[in-house]
C-alpha atoms as a PDB file:
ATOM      1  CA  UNK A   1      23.579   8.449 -20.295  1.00  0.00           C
ATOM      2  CA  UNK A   2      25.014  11.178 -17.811  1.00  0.00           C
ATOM      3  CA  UNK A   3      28.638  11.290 -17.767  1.00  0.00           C
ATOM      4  CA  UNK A   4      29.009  13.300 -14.718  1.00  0.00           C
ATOM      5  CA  UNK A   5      29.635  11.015 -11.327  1.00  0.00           C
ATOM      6  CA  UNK A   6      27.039  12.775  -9.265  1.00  0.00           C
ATOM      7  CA  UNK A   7      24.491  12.550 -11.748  1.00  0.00           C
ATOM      8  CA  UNK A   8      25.432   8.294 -12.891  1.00  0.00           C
ATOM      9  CA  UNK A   9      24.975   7.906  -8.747  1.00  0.00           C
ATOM     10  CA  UNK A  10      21.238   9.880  -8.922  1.00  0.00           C
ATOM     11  CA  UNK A  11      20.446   7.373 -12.016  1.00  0.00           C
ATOM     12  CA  UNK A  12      21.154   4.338  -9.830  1.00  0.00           C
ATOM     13  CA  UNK A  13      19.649   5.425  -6.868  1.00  0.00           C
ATOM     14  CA  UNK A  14      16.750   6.043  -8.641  1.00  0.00           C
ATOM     15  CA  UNK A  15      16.579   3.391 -10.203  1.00  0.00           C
ATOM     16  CA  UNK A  16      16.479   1.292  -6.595  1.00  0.00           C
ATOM     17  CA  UNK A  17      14.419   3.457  -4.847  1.00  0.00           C
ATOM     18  CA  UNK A  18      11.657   3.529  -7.873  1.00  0.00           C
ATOM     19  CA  UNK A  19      12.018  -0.624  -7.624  1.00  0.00           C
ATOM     20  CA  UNK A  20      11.343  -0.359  -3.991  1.00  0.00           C
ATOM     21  CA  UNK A  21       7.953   1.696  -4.463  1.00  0.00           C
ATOM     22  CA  UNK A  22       6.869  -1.155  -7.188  1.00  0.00           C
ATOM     23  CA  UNK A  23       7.140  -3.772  -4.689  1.00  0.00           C
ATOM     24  CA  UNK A  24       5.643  -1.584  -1.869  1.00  0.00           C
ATOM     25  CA  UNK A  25       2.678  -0.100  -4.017  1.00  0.00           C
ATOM     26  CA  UNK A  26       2.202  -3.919  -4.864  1.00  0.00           C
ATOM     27  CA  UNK A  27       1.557  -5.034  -1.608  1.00  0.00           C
ATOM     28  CA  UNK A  28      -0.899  -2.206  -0.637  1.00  0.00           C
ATOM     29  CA  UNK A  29      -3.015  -3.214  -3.883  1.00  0.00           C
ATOM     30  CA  UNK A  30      -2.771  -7.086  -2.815  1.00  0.00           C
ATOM     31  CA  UNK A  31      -4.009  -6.229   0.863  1.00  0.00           C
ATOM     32  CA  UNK A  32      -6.390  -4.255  -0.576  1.00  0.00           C
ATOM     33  CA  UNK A  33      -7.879  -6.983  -2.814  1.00  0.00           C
ATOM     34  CA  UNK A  34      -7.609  -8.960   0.143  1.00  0.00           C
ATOM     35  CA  UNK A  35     -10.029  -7.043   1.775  1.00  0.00           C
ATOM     36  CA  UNK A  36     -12.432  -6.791  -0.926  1.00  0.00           C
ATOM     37  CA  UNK A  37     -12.088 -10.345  -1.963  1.00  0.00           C
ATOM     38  CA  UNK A  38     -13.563 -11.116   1.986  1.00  0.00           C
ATOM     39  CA  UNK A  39     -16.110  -8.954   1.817  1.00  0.00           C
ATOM     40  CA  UNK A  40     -17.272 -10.292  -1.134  1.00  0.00           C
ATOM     41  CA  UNK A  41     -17.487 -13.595   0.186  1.00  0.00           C
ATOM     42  CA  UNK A  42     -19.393 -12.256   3.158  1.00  0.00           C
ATOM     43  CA  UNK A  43     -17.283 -13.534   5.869  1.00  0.00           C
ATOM     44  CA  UNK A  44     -16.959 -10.358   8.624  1.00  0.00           C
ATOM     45  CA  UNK A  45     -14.194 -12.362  10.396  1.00  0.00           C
ATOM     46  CA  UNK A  46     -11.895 -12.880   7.527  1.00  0.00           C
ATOM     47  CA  UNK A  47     -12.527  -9.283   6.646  1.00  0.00           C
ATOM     48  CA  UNK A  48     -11.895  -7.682   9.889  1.00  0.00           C
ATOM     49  CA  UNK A  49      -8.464  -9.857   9.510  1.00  0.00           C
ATOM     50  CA  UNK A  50      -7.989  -8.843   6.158  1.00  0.00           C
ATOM     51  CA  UNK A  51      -8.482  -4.869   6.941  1.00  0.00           C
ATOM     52  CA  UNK A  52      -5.669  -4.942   9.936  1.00  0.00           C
ATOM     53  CA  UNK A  53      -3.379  -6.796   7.606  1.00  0.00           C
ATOM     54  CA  UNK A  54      -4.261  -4.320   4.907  1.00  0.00           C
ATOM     55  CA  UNK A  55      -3.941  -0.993   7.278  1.00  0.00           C
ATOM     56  CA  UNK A  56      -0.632  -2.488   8.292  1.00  0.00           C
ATOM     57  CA  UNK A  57       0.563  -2.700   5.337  1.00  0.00           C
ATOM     58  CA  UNK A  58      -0.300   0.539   4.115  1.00  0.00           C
ATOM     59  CA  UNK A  59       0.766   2.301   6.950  1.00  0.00           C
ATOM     60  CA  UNK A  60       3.890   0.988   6.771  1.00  0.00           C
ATOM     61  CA  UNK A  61       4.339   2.081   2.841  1.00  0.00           C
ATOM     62  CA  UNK A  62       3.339   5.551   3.968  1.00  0.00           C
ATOM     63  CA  UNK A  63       5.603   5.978   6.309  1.00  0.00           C
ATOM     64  CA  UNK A  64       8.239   4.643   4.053  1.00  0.00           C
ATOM     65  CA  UNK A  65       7.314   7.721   2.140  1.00  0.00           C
ATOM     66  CA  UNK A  66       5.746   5.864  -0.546  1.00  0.00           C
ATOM     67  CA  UNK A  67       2.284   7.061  -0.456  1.00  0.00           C
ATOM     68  CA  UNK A  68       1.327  10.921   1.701  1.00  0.00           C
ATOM     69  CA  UNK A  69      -0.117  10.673   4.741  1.00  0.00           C
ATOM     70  CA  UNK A  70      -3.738  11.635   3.787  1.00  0.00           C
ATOM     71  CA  UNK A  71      -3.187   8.736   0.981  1.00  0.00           C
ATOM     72  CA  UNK A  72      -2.889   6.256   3.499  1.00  0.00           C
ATOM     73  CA  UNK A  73      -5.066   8.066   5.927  1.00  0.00           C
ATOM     74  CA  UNK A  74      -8.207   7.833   3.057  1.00  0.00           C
ATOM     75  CA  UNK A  75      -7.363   3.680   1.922  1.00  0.00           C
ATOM     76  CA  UNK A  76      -7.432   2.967   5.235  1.00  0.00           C
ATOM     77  CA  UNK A  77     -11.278   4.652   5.820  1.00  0.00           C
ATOM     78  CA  UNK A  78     -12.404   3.662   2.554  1.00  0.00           C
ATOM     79  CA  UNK A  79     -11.481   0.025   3.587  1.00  0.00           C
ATOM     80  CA  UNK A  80     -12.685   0.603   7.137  1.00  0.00           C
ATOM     81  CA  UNK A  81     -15.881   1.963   6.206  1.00  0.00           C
ATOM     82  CA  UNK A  82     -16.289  -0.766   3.358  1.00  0.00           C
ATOM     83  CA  UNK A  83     -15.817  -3.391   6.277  1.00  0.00           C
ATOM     84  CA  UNK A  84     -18.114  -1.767   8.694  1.00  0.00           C
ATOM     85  CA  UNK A  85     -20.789  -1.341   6.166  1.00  0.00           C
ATOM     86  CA  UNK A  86     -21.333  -5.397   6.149  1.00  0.00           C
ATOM     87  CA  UNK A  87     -24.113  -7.141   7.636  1.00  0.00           C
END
């Protein structure tokens, strides 16, 4: 354990700030199942729903700092594309 004040403070934030990603990262990969989960089903209009939830979501955790920009920037076309590719 670091006995210096500066560095007990860095252990804590840490700490926070790595719990914060966990519940961020989990949302993305719940939208993101979301998504799938419609397009499995076939339903374009529940997907379409699903994929501006989903891009939402993950825009928001990238510009939380979260995920880069070209992260976010390639979920969101993979799900895009993904949606767009349906019948």
């Amino acid at each position: 354990m670091a006995n210096i004040k500066s560095a007990k403070k860095r252990v804590e934030v840490s700490k926070v700030r790595a719990e914060r990603n966990k519940s961020v990262k989990s949302g993305v990969k719940t939208a993101v199942k979301k998504v799938y989960a419609a397009i499995e089903t076939g339903d374009k209009a529940a997907a379409q729903a699903a994929l501006t939830d989903a891009t939402s979501v993950i825009d928001k955790a990238g510009s939380k700092g979260v995920y880069h920009k070209n992260n976010t920037s390639r979920k969101v076309s993979r799900l895009s594309a993904a949606v767009n590719k349906m019948n």
